[in-house]
C-alpha atoms as a PDB file:
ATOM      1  CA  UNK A   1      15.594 -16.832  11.163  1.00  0.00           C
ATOM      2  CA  UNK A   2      16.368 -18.908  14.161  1.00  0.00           C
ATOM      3  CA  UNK A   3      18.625 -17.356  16.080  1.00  0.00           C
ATOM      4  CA  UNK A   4      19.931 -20.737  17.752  1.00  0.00           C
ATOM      5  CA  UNK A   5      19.971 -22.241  14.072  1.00  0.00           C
ATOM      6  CA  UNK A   6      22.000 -19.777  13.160  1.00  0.00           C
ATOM      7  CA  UNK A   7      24.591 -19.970  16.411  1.00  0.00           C
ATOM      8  CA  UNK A   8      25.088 -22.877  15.640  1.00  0.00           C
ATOM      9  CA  UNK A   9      25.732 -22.775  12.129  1.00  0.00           C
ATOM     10  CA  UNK A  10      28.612 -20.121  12.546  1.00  0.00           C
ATOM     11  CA  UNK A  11      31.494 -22.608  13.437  1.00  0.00           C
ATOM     12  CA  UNK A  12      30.559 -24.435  10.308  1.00  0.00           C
ATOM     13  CA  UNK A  13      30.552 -20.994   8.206  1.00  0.00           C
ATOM     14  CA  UNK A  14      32.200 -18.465   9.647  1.00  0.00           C
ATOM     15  CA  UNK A  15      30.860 -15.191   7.566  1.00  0.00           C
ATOM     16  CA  UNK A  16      27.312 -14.742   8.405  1.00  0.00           C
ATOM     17  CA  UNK A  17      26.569 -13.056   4.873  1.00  0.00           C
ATOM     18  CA  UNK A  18      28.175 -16.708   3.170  1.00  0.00           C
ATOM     19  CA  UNK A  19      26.040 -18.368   5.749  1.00  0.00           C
ATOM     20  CA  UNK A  20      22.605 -16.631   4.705  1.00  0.00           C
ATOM     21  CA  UNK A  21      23.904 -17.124   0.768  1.00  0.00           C
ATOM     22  CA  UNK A  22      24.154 -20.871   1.193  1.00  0.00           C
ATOM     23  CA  UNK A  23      21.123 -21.609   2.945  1.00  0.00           C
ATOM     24  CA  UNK A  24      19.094 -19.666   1.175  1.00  0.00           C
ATOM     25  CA  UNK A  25      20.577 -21.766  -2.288  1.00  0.00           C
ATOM     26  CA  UNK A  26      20.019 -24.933  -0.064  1.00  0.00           C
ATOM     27  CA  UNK A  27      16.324 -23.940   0.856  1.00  0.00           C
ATOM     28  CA  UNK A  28      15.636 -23.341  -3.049  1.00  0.00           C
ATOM     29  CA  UNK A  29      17.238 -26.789  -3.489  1.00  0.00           C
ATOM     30  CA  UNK A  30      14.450 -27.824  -1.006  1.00  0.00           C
ATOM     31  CA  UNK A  31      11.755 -26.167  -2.263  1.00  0.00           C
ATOM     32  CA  UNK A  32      12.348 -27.604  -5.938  1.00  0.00           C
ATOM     33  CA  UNK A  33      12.432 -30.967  -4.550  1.00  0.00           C
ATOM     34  CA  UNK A  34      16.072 -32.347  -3.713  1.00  0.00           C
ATOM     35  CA  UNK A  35      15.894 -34.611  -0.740  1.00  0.00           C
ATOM     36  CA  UNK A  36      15.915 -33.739   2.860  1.00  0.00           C
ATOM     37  CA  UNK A  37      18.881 -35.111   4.867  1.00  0.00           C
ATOM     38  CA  UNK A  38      17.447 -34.824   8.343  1.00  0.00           C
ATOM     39  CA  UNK A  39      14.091 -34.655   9.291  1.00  0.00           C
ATOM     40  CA  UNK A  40      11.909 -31.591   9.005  1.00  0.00           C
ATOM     41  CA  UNK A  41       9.767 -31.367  12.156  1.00  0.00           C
ATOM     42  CA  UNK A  42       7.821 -28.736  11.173  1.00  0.00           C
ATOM     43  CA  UNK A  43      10.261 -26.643  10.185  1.00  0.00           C
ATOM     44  CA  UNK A  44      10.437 -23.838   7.239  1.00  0.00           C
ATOM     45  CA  UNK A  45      12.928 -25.013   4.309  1.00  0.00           C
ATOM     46  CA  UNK A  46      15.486 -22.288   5.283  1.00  0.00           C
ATOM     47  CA  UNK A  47      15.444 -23.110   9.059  1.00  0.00           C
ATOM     48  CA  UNK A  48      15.446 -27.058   7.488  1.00  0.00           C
ATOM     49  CA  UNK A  49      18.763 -25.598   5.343  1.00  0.00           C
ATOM     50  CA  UNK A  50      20.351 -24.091   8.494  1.00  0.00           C
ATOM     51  CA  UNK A  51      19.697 -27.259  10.401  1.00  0.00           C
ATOM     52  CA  UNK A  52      21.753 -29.182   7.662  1.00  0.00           C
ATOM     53  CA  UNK A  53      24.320 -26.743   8.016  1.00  0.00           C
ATOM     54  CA  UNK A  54      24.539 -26.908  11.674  1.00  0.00           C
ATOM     55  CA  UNK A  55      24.300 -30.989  11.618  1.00  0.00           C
ATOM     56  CA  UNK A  56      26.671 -31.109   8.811  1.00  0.00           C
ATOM     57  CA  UNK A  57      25.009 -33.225   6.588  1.00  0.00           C
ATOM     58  CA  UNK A  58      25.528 -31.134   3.755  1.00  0.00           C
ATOM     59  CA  UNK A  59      29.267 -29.672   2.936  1.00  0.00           C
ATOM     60  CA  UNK A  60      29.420 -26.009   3.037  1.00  0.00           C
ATOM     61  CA  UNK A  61      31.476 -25.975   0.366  1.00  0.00           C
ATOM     62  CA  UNK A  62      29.780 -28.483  -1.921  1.00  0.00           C
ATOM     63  CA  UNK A  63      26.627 -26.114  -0.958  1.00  0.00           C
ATOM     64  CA  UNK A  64      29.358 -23.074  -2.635  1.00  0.00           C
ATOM     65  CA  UNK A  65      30.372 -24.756  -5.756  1.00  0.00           C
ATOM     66  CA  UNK A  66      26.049 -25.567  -6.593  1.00  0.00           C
ATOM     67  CA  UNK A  67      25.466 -21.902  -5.951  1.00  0.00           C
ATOM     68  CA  UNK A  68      28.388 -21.100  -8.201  1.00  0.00           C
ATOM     69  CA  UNK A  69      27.122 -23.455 -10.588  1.00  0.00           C
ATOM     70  CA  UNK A  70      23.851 -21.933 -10.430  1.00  0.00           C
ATOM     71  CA  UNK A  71      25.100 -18.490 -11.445  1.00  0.00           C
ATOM     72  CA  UNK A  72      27.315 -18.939 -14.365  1.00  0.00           C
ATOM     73  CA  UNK A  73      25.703 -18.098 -17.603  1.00  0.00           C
ATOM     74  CA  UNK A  74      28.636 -18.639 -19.417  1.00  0.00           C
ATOM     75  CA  UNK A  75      30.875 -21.723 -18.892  1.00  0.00           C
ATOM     76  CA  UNK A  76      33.879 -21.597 -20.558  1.00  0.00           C
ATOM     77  CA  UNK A  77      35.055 -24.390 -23.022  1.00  0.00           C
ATOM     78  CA  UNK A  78      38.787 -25.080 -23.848  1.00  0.00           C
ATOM     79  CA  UNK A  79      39.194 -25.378 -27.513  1.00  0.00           C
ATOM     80  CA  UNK A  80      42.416 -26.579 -29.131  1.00  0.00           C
ATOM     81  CA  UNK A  81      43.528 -23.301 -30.997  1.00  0.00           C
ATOM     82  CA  UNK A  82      44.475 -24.246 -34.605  1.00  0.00           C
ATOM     83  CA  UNK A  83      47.769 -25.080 -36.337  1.00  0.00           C
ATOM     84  CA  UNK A  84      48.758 -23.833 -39.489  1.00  0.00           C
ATOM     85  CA  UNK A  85      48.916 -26.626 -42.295  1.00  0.00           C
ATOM     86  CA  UNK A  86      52.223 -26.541 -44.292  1.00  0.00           C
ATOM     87  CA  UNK A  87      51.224 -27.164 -48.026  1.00  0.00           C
ATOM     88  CA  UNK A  88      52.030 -30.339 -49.448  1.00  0.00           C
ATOM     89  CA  UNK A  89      54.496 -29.172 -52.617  1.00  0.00           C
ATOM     90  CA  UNK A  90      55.399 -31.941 -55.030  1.00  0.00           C
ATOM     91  CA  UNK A  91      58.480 -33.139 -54.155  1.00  0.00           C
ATOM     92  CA  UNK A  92      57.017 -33.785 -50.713  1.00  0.00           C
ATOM     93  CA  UNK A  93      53.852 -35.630 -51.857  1.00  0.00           C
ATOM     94  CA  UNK A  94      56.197 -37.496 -53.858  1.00  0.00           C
ATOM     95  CA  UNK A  95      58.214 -38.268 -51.155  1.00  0.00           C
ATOM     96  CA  UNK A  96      58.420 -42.144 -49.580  1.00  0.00           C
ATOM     97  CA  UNK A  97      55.838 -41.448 -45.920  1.00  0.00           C
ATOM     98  CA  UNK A  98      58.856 -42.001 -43.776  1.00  0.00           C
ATOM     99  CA  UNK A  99      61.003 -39.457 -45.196  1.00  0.00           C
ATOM    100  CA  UNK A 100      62.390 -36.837 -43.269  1.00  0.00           C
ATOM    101  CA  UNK A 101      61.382 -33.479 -45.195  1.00  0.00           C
ATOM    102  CA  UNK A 102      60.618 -30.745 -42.874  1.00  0.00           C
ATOM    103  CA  UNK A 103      63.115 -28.435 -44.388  1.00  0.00           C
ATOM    104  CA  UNK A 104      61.127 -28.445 -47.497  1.00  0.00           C
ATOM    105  CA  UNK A 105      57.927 -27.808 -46.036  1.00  0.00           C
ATOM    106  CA  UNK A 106      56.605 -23.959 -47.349  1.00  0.00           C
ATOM    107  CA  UNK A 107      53.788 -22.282 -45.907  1.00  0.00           C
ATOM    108  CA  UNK A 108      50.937 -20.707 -47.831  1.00  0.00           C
ATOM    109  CA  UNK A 109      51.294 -16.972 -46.241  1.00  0.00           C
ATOM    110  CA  UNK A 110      48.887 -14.141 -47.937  1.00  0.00           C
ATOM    111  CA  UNK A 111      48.367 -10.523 -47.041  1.00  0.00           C
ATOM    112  CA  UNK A 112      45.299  -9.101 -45.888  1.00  0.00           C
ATOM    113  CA  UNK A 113      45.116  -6.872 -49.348  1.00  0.00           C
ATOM    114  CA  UNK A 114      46.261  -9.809 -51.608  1.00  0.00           C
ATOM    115  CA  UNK A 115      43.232 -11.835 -49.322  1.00  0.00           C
ATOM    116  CA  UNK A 116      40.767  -8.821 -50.045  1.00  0.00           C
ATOM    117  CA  UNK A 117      41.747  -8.395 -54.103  1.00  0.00           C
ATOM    118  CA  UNK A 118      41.397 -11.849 -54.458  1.00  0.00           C
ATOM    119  CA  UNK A 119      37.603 -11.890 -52.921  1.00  0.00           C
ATOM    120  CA  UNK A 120      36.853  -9.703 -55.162  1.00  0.00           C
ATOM    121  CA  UNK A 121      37.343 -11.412 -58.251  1.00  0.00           C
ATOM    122  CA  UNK A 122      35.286 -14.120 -57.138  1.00  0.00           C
ATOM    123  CA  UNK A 123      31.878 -14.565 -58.728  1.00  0.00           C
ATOM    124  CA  UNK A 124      28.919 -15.587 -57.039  1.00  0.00           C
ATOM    125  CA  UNK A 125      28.206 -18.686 -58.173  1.00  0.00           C
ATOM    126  CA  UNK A 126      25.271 -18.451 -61.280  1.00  0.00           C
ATOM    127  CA  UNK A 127      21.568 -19.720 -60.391  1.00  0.00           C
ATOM    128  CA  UNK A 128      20.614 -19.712 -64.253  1.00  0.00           C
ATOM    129  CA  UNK A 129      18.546 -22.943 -63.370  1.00  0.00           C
ATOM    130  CA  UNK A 130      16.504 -21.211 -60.566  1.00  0.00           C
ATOM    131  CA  UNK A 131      16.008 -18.423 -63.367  1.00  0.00           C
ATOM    132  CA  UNK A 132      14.822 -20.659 -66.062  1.00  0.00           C
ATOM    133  CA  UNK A 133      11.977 -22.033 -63.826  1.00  0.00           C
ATOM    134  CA  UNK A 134      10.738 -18.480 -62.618  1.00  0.00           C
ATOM    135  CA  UNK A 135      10.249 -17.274 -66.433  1.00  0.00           C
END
């Protein structure tokens, strides 16, 4: 690279190896056709992405959070993590809607066996009618 590009580019970023990361992200930027902020004169789109640098037309670290960006495969959501419903008994779906009757409110609990026993009692629902039409 140019070595003058480059001294001059150091005050801006101070670790060289940061320095090579970020224009080389900026010169991809360039080569997939974001817009130039200074003029190119010639110039290769990494010595055109050190010459940004240097000029500071382009924030290091905005030039850190695209290459950041540009990495993650998996961005992270934050999902509300569900509440457990209390079950609506009879005396409190009877009850007037401004009522205050939290101390009746039970909640449907269920053991992993009683869970499992009870699967197994289910019946998969019958498709006589897709059997009728195949006979």
């Amino acid at each position: 690279m140019a070595r003058v590009t480059v001294e001059d580019c150091i005050d801006k970023v101070e670790n060289r190896f940061e320095l090579v990361l970020l224009a080389s992200h900026r010169a991809r930027l360039i080569s997939s056709g974001s817009p130039l902020t200074i003029d190119r004169d010639r110039d290769k789109n990494p010595v055109v992405a050190l010459r940004e640098i240097a000029d500071e037309t382009i924030a290091p670290d905005d030039l850190k959070e695209q290459l950041i960006h540009s990495m993650q495969k998996y961005v992270e959501v934050d999902e509300p993590e569900a509440e457990a419903v209390p079950m609506l008994s009879n005396t409190a779906a009877a009850a007037p809607a401004g009522s205050d009757n939290d101390a009746d409110v039970q909640f449907d609990r269920m053991s992993e066996e009683d869970l499992l026993r009870g699967l197994e009692g289910l019946v998969p629902p019958s498709s006589s009618a897709d059997d009728d039409d195949r006979e």
